[in-house]
C-alpha atoms as a PDB file:
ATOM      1  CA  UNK A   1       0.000   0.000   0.000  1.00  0.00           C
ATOM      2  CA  UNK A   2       1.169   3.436  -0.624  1.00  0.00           C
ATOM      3  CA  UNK A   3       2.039   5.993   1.559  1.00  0.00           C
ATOM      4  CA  UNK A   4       0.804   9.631   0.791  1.00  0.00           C
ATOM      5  CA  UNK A   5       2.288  12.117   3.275  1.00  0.00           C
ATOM      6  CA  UNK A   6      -0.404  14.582   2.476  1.00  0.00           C
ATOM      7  CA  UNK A   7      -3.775  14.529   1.063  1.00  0.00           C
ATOM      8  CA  UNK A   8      -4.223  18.138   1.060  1.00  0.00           C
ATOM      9  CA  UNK A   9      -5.950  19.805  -1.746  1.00  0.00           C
ATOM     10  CA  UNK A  10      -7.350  16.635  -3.055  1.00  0.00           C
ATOM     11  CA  UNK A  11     -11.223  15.396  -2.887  1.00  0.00           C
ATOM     12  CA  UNK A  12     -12.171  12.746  -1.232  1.00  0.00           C
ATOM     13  CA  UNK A  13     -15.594  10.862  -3.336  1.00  0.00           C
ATOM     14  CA  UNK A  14     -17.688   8.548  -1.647  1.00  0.00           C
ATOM     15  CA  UNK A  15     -17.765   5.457  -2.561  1.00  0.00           C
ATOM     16  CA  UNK A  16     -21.244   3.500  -2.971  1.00  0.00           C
ATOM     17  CA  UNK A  17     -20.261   1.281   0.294  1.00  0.00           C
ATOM     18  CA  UNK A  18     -20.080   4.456   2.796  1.00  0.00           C
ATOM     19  CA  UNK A  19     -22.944   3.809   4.928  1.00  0.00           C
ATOM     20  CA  UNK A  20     -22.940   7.192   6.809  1.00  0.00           C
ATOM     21  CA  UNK A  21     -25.999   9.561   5.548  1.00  0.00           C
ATOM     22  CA  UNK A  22     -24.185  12.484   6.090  1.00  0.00           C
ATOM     23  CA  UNK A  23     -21.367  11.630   3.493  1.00  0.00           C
ATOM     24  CA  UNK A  24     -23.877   9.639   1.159  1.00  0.00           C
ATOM     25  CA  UNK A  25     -22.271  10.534  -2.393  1.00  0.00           C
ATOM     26  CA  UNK A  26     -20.131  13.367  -0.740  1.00  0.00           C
ATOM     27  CA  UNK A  27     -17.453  14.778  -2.674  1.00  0.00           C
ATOM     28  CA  UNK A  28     -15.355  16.774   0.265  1.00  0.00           C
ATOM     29  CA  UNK A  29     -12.360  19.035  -0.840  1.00  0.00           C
ATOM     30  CA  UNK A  30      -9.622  18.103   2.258  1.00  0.00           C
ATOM     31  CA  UNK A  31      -8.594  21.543   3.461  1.00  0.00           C
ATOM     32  CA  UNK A  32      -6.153  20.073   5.650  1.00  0.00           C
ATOM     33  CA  UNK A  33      -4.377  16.144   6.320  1.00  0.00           C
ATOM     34  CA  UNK A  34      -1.349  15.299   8.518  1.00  0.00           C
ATOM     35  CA  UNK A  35      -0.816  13.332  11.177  1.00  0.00           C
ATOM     36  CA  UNK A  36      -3.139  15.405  14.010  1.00  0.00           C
ATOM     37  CA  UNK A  37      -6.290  14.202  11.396  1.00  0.00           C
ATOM     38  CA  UNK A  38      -8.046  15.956   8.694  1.00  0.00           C
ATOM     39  CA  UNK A  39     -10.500  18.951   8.077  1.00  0.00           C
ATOM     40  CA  UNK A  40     -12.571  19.041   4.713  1.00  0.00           C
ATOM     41  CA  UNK A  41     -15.947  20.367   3.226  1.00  0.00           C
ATOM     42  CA  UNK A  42     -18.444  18.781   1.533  1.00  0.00           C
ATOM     43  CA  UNK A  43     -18.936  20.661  -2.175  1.00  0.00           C
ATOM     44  CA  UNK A  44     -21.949  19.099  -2.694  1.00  0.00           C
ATOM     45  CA  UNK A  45     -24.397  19.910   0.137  1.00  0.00           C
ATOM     46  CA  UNK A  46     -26.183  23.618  -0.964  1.00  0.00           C
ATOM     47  CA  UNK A  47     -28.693  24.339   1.600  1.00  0.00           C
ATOM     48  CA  UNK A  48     -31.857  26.472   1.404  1.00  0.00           C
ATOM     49  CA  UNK A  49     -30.154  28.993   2.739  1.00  0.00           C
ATOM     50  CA  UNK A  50     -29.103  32.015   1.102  1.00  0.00           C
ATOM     51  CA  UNK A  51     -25.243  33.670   2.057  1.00  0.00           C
ATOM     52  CA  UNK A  52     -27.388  37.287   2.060  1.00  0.00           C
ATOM     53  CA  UNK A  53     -28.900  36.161   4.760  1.00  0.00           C
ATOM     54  CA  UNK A  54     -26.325  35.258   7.243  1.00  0.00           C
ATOM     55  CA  UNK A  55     -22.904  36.656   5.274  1.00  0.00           C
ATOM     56  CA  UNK A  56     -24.276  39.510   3.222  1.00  0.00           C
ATOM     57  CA  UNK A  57     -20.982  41.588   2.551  1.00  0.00           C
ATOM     58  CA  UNK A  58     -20.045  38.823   1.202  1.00  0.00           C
ATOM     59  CA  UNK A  59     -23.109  37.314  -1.119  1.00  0.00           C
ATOM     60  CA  UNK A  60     -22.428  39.355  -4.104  1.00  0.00           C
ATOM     61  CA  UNK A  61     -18.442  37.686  -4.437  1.00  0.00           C
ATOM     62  CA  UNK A  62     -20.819  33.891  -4.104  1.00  0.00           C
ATOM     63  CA  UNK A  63     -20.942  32.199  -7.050  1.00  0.00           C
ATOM     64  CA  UNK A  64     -24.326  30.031  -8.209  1.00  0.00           C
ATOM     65  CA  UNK A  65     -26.132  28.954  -6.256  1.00  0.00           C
ATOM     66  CA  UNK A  66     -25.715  31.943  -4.216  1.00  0.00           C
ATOM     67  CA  UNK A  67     -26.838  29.583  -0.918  1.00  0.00           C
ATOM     68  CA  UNK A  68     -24.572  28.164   2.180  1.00  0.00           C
ATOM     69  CA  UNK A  69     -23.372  24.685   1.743  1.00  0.00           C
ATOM     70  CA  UNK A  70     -23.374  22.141   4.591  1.00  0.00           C
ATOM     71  CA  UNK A  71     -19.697  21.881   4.895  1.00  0.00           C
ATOM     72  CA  UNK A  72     -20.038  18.518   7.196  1.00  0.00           C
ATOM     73  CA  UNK A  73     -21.780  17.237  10.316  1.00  0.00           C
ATOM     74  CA  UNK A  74     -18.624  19.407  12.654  1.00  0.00           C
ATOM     75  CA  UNK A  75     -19.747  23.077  13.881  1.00  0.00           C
ATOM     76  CA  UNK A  76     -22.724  23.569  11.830  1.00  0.00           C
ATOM     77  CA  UNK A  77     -22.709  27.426  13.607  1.00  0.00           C
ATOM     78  CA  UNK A  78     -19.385  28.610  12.239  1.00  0.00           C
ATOM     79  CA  UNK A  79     -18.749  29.410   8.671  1.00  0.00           C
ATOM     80  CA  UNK A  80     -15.707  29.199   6.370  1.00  0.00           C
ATOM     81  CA  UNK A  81     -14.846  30.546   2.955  1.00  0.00           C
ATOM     82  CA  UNK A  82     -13.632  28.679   0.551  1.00  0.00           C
ATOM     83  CA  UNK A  83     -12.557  30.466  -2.707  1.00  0.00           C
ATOM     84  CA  UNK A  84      -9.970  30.302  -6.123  1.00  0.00           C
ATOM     85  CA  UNK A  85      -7.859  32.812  -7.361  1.00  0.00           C
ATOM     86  CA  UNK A  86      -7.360  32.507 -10.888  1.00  0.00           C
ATOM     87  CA  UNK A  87      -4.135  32.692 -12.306  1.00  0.00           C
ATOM     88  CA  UNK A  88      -2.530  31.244  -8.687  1.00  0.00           C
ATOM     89  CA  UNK A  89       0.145  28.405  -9.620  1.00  0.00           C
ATOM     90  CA  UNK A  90       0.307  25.487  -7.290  1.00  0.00           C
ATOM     91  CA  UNK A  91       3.895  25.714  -6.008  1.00  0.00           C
ATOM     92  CA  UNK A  92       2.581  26.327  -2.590  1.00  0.00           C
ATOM     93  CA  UNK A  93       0.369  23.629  -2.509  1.00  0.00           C
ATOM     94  CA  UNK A  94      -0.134  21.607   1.054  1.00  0.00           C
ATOM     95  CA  UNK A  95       0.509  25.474   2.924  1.00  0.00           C
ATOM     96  CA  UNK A  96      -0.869  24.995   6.607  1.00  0.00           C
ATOM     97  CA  UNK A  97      -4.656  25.948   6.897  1.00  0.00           C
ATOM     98  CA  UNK A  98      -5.559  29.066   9.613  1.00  0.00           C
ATOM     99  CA  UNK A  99      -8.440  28.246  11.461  1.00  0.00           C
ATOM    100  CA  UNK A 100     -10.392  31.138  10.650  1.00  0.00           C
ATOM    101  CA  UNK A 101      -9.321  34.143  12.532  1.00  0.00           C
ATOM    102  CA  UNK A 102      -5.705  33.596  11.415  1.00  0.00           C
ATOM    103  CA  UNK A 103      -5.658  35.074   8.096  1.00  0.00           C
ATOM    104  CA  UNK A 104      -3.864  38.197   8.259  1.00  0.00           C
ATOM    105  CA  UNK A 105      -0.307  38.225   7.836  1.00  0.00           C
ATOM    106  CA  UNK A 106      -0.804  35.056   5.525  1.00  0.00           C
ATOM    107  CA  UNK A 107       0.413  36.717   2.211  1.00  0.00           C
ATOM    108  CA  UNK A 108       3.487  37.750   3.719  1.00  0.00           C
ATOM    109  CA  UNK A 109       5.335  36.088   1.071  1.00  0.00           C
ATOM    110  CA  UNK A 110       3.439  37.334  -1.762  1.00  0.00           C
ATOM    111  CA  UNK A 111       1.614  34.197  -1.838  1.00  0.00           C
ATOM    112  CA  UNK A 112      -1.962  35.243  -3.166  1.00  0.00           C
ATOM    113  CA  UNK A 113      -4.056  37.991  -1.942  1.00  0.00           C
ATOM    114  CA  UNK A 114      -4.674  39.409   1.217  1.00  0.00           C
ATOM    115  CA  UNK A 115      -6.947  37.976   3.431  1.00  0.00           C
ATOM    116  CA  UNK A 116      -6.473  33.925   1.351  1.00  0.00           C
ATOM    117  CA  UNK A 117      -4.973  32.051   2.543  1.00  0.00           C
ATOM    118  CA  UNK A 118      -3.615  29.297  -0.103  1.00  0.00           C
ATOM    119  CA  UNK A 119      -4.603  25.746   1.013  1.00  0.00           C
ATOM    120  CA  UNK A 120      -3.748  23.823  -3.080  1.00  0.00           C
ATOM    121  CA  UNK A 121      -2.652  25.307  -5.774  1.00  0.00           C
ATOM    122  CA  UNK A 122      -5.670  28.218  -6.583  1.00  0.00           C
ATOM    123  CA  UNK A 123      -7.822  26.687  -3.957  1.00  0.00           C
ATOM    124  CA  UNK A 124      -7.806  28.411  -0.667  1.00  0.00           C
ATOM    125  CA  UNK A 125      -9.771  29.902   2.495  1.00  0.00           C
ATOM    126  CA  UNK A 126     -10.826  33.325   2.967  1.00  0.00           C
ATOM    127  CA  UNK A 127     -10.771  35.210   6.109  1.00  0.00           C
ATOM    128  CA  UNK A 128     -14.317  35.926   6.534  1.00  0.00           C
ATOM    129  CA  UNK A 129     -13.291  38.784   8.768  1.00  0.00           C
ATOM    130  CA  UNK A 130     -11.803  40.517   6.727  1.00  0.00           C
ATOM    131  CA  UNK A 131     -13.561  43.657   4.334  1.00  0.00           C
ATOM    132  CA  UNK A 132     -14.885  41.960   1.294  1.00  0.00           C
ATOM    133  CA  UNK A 133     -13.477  44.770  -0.838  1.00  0.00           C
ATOM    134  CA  UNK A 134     -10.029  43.098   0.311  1.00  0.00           C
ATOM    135  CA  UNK A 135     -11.005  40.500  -2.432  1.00  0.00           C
ATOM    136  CA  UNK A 136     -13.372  40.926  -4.724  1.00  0.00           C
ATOM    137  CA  UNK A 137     -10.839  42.310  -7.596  1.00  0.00           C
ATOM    138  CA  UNK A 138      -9.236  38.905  -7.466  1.00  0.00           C
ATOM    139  CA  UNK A 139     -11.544  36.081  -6.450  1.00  0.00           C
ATOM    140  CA  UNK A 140     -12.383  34.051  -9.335  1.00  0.00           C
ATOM    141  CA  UNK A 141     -15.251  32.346  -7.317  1.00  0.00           C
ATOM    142  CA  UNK A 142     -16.507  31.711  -3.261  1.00  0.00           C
ATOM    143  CA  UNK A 143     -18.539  29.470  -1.499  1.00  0.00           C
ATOM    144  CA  UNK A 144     -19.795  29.654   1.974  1.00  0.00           C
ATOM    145  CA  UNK A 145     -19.737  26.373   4.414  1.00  0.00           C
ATOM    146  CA  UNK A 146     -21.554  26.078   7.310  1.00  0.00           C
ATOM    147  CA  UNK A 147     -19.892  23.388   9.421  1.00  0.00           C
ATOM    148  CA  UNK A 148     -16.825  20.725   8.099  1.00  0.00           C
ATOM    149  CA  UNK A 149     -15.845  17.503   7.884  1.00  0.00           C
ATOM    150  CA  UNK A 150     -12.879  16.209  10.531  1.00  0.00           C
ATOM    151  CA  UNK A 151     -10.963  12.908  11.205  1.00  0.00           C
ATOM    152  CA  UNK A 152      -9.045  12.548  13.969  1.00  0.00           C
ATOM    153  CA  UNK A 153      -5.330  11.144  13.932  1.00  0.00           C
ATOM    154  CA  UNK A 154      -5.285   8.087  11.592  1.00  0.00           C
ATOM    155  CA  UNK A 155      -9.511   7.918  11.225  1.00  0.00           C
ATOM    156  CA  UNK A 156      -9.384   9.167   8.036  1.00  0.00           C
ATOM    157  CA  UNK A 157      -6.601   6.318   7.169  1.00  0.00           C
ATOM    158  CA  UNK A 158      -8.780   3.937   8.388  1.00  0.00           C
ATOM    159  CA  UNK A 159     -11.686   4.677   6.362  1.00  0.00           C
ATOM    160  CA  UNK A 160      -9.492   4.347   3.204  1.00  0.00           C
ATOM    161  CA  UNK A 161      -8.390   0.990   4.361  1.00  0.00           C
ATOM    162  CA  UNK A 162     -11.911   0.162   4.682  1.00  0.00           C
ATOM    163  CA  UNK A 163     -12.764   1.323   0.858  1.00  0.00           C
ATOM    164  CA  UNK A 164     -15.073   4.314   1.865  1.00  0.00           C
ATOM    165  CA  UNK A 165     -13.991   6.876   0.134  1.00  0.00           C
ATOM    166  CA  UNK A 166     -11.881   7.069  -3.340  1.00  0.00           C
ATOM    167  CA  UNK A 167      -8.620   9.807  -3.485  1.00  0.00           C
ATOM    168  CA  UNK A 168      -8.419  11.948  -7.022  1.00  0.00           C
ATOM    169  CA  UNK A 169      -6.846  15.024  -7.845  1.00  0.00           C
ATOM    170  CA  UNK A 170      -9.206  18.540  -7.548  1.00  0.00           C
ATOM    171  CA  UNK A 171      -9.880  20.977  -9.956  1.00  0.00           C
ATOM    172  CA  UNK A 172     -10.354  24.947  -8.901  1.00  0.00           C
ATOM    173  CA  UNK A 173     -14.219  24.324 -10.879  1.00  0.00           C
ATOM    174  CA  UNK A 174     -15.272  22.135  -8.542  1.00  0.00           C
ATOM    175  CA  UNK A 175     -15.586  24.178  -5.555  1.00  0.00           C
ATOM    176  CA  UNK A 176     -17.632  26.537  -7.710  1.00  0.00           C
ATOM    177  CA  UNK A 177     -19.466  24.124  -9.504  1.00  0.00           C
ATOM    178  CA  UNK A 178     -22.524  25.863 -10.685  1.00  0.00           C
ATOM    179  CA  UNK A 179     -24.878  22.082 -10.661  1.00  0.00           C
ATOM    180  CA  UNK A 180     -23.053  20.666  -7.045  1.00  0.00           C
ATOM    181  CA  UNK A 181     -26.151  17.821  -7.499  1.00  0.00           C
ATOM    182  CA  UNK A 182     -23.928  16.745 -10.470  1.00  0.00           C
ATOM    183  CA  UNK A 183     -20.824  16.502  -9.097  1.00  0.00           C
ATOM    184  CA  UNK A 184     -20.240  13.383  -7.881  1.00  0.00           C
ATOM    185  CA  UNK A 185     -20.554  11.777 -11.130  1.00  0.00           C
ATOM    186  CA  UNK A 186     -18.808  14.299 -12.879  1.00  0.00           C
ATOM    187  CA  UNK A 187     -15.763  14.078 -10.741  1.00  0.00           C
ATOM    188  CA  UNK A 188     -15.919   9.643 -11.189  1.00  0.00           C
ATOM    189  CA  UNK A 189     -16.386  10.257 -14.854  1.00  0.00           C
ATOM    190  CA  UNK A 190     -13.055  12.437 -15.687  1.00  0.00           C
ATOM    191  CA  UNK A 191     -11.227   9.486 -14.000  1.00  0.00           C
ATOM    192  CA  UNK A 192      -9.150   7.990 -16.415  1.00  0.00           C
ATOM    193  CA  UNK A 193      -9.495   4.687 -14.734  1.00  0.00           C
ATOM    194  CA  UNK A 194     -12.154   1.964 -13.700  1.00  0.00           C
ATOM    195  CA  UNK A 195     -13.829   4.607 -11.269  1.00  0.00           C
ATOM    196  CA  UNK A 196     -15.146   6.517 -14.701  1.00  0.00           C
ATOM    197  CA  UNK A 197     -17.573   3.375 -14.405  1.00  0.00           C
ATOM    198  CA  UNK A 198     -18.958   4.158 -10.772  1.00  0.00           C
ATOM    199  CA  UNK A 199     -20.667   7.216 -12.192  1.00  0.00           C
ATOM    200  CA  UNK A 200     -23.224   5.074 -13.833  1.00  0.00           C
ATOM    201  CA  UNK A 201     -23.940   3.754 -10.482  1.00  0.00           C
ATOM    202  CA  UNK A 202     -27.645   3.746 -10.091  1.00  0.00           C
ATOM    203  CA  UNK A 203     -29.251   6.545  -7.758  1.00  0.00           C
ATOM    204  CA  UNK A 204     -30.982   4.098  -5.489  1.00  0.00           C
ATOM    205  CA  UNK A 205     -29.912   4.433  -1.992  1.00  0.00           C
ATOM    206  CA  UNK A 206     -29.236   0.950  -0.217  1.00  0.00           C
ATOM    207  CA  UNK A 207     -30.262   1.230   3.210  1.00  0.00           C
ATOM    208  CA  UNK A 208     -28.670  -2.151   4.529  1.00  0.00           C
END
């Protein structure tokens, strides 16, 4: 078996055998993986929720559907920003996450804009704190997430052992992605591989 030191950046996608509801067909962008465990968000969980209605500075920079995703089943009352820069390389990919209020000082390097905070290559999290007009010249696209995902030390290991959840590469699009309903087939079918076949899986939850 192969060792990754780092998952960071990448999306984890459900496989059909993950019996937890609250991941059923998840595709969750990991914001963070080492060895203390792992923080993600789920990219396909919009609510009815609009982000006017509990973020509105920010609701005109949130891309369609303009609602608040259910990031995961951890801290369903706090909110993070998740958002891509276009035209940031990748050379600082697997930087350390802040955990929200941490932000400032994070482009001391000239890496990306004020306020982002890179987390993969264009992918990163945006300090909600901050003034919106901080960013809005150089987002390319945000999404709001109520709540997360988190593993503690080794869980998330586990669950790969156990064939819950398949490992491929993100794209900046997907955390954006304008039909999130679609994308858990649409990630399985770019997958040059067998697991372009798992998107045809039927739709039919079984409840075993």
């Amino acid at each position: 078996m192969t060792e990754v030191s780092s998952l960071t950046g990448r999306l984890l996608v459900a496989t059909p055998a993950l019996a937890d509801p609250n991941f059923d067909r998840a595709v969750v962008l990991l914001l963070d993986h080492d060895e203390e465990g792992s923080l993600g968000v789920v990219l396909n969980r919009p609510t009815p929720v609009g982000v006017a209605d509990i973020l509105q500075p920010w609701a005109e920079l949130a891309g369609e559907p303009g609602v608040v995703f259910q990031g995961g089943p951890v801290s369903l009352d706090s909110a993070l920003g998740v958002a891509v820069v276009p035209g940031e390389a990748g050379e600082h990919a697997g930087a350390p996450v802040a955990d929200g209020d941490g932000a400032e000082g994070a482009d001391t390097d000239g890496d990306g804009p004020l306020g982002w905070r890179r987390v993969h290559g264009a992918i990163g999290l945006v300090d909600l704190e901050a003034p919106p007009e901080l960013l809005s010249a150089e987002l390319g696209s945000l999404r709001i997430f109520a709540g997360y995902a988190g593993w503690g030390p080794g869980q998330l290991e586990e669950e790969l052992v156990e064939g819950a959840w398949y490992v491929v590469e993100s794209e900046p699009g997907d955390v954006s992605s304008p039909s999130p309903e679609r994308l858990w087939r649409a990630v399985l079918r770019r997958q040059r591989n067998e697991l372009a076949m798992v998107a045809t899986y039927p739709d039919d939850p079984s409840l075993n």
